[in-house]
N, C-alpha and C. Protein backbone atom coordinates (compact mmCIF):
# COMPACT_ATOMS: atom_id res chain seq x y z
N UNK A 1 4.40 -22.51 -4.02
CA UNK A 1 4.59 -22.78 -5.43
C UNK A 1 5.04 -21.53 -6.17
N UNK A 2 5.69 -21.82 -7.25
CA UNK A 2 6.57 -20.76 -7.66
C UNK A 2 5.54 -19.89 -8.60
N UNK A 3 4.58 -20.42 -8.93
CA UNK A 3 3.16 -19.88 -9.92
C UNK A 3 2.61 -19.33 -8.94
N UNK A 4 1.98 -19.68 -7.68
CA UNK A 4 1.62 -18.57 -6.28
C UNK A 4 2.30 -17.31 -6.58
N UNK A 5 3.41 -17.01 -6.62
CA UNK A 5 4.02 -16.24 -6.60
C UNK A 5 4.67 -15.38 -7.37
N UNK A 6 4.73 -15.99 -8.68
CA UNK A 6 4.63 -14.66 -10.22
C UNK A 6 3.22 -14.38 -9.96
N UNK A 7 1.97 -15.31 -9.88
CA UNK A 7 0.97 -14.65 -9.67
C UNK A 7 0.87 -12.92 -8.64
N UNK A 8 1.31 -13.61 -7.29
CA UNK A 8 0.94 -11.83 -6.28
C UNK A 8 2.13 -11.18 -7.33
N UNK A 9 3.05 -11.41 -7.91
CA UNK A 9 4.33 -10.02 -8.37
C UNK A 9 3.22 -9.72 -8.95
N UNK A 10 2.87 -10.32 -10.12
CA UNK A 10 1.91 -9.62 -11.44
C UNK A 10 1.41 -8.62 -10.61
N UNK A 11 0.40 -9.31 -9.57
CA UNK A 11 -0.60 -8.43 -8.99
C UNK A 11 0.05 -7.00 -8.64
N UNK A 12 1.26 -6.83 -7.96
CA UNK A 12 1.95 -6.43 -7.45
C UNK A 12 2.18 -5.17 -8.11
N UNK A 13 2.56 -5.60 -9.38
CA UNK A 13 3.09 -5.15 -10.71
C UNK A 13 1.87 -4.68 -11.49
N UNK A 14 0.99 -4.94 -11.52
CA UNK A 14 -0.33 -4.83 -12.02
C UNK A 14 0.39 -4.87 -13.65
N UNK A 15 0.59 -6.26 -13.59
CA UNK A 15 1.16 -6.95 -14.96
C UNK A 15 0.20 -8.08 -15.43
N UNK A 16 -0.23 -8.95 -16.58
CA UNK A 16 0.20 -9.87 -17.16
C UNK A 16 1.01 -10.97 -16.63
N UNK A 17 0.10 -12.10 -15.74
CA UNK A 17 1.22 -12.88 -14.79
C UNK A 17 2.03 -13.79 -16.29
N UNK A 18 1.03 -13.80 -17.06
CA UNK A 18 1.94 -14.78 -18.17
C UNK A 18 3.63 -14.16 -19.09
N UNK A 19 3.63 -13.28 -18.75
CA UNK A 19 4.56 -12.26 -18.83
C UNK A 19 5.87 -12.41 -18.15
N UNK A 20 5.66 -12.76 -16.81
CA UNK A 20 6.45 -13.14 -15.91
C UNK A 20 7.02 -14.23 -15.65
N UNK A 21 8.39 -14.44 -15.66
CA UNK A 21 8.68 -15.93 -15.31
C UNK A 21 10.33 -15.66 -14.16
N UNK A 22 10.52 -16.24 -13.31
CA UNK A 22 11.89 -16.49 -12.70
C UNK A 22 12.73 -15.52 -13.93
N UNK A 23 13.32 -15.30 -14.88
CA UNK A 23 14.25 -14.98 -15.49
C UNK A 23 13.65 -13.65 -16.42
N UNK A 24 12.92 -13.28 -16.20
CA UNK A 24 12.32 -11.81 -16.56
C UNK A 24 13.30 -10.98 -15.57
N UNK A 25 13.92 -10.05 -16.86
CA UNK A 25 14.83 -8.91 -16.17
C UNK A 25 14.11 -7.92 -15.57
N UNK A 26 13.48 -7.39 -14.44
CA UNK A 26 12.56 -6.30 -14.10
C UNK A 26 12.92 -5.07 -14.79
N UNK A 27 14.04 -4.66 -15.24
CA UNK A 27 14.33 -3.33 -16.00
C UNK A 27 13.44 -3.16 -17.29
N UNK A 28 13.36 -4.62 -17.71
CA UNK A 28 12.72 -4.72 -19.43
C UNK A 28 10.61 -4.25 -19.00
N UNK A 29 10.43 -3.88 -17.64
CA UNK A 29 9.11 -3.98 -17.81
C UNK A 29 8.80 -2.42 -17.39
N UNK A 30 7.92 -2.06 -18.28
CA UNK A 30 7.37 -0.79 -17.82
C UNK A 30 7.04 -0.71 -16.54
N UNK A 31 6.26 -1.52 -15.74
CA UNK A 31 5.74 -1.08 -14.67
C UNK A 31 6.99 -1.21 -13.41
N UNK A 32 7.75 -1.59 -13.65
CA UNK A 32 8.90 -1.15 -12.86
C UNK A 32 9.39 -0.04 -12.27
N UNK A 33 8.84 0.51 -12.15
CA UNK A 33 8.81 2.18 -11.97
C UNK A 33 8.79 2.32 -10.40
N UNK A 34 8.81 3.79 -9.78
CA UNK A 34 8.60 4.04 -8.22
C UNK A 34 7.68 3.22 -7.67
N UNK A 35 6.05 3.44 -8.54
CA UNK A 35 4.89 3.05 -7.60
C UNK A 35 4.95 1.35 -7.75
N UNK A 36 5.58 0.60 -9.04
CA UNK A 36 5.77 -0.69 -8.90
C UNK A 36 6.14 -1.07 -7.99
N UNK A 37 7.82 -0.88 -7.45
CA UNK A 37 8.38 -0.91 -6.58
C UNK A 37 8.35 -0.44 -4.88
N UNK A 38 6.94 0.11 -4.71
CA UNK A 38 6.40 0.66 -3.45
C UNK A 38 5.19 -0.39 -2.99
N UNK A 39 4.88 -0.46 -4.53
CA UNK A 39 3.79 -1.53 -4.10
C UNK A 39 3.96 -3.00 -3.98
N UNK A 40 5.35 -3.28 -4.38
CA UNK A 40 6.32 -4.66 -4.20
C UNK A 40 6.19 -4.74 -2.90
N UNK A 41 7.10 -3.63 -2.38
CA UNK A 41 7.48 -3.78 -0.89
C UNK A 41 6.36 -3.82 0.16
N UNK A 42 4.95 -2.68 -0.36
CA UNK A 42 3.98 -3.17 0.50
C UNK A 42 3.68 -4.77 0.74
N UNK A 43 3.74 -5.04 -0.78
CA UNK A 43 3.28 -6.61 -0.71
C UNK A 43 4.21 -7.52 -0.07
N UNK A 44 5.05 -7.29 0.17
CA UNK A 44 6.13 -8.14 0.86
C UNK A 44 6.19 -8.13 2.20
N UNK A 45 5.76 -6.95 2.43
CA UNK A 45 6.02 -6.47 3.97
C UNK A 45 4.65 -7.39 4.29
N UNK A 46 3.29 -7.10 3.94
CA UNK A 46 2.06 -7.32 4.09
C UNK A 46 2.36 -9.29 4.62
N UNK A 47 2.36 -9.80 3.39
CA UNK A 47 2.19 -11.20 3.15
C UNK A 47 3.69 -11.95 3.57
N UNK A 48 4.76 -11.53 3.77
CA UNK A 48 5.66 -12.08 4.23
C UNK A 48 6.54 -11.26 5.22
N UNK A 49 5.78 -10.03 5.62
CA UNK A 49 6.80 -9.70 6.67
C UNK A 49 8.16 -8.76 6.63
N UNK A 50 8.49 -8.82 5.12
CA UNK A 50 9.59 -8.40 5.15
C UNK A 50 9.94 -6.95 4.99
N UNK A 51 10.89 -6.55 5.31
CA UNK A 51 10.81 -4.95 5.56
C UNK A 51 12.36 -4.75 4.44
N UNK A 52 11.77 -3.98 3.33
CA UNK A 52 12.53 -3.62 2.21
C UNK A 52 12.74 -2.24 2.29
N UNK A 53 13.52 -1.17 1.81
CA UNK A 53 13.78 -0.20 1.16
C UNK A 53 14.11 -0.43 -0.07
N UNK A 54 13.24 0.90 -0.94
CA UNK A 54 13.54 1.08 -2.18
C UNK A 54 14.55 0.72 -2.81
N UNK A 55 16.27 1.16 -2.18
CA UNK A 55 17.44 0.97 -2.44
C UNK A 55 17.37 -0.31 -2.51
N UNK A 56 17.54 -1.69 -1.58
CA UNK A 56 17.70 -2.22 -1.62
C UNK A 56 16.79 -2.99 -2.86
N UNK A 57 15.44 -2.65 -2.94
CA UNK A 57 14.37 -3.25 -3.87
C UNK A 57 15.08 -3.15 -5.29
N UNK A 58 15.61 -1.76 -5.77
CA UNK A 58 16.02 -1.31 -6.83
C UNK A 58 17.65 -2.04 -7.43
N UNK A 59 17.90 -2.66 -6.14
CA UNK A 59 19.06 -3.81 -6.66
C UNK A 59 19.10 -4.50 -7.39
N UNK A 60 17.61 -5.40 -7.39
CA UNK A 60 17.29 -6.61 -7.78
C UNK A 60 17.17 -6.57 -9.38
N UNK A 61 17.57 -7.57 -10.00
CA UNK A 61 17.54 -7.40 -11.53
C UNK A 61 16.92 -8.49 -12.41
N UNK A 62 16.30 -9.41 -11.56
CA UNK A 62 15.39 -10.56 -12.19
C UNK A 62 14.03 -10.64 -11.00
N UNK A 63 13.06 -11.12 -11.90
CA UNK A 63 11.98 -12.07 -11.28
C UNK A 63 12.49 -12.84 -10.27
N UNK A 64 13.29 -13.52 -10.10
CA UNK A 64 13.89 -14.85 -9.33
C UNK A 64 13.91 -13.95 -7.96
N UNK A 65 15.19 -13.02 -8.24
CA UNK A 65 15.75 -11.98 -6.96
C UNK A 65 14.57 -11.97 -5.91
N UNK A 66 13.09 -11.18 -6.64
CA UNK A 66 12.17 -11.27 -5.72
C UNK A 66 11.94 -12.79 -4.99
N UNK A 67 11.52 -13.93 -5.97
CA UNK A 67 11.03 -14.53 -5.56
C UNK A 67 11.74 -15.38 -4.23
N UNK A 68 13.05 -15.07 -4.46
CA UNK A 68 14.08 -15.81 -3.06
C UNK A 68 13.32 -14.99 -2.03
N UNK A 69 12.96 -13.73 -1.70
CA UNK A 69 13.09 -13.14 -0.59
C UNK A 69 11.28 -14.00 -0.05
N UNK A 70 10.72 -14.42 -1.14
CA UNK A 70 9.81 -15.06 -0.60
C UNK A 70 9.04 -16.12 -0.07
N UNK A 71 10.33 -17.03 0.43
CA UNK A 71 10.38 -18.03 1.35
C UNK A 71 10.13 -18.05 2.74
């Protein structure tokens, strides 16, 4: 479910999951920062496996972006 999953970003993000929706630009959020984005990828790697670099993490420009990779 797509609420599963703004839920772990928030966490992720150590955000405000109500904050978050599919179409939230990640640039517009403070916690977007290095350790946001380190702790994305832990969480991704952790719970789905997937193996990110920063570069590639730092592409992404919406909520959504993440949430595709988490199928």
């Amino acid at each position: 479910m797509i609420s599963d999953k703004i839920r772990l970003l928030a966490s992720a993000l150590d955000v405000d999951e109500n904050i978050l929706s599919s179409e939230t630009v990640l640039s517009s959020l403070d916690e977007w920062d290095s350790m946001g984005k380190i702790s994305l990828i832990a969480m991704l790697n952790k719970r789905y496996g997937k193996q990110l670099s920063v570069d590639k993490i730092s592409d992404f420009q919406f909520i959504q972006d993440i949430i595709d990779l988490m199928e």
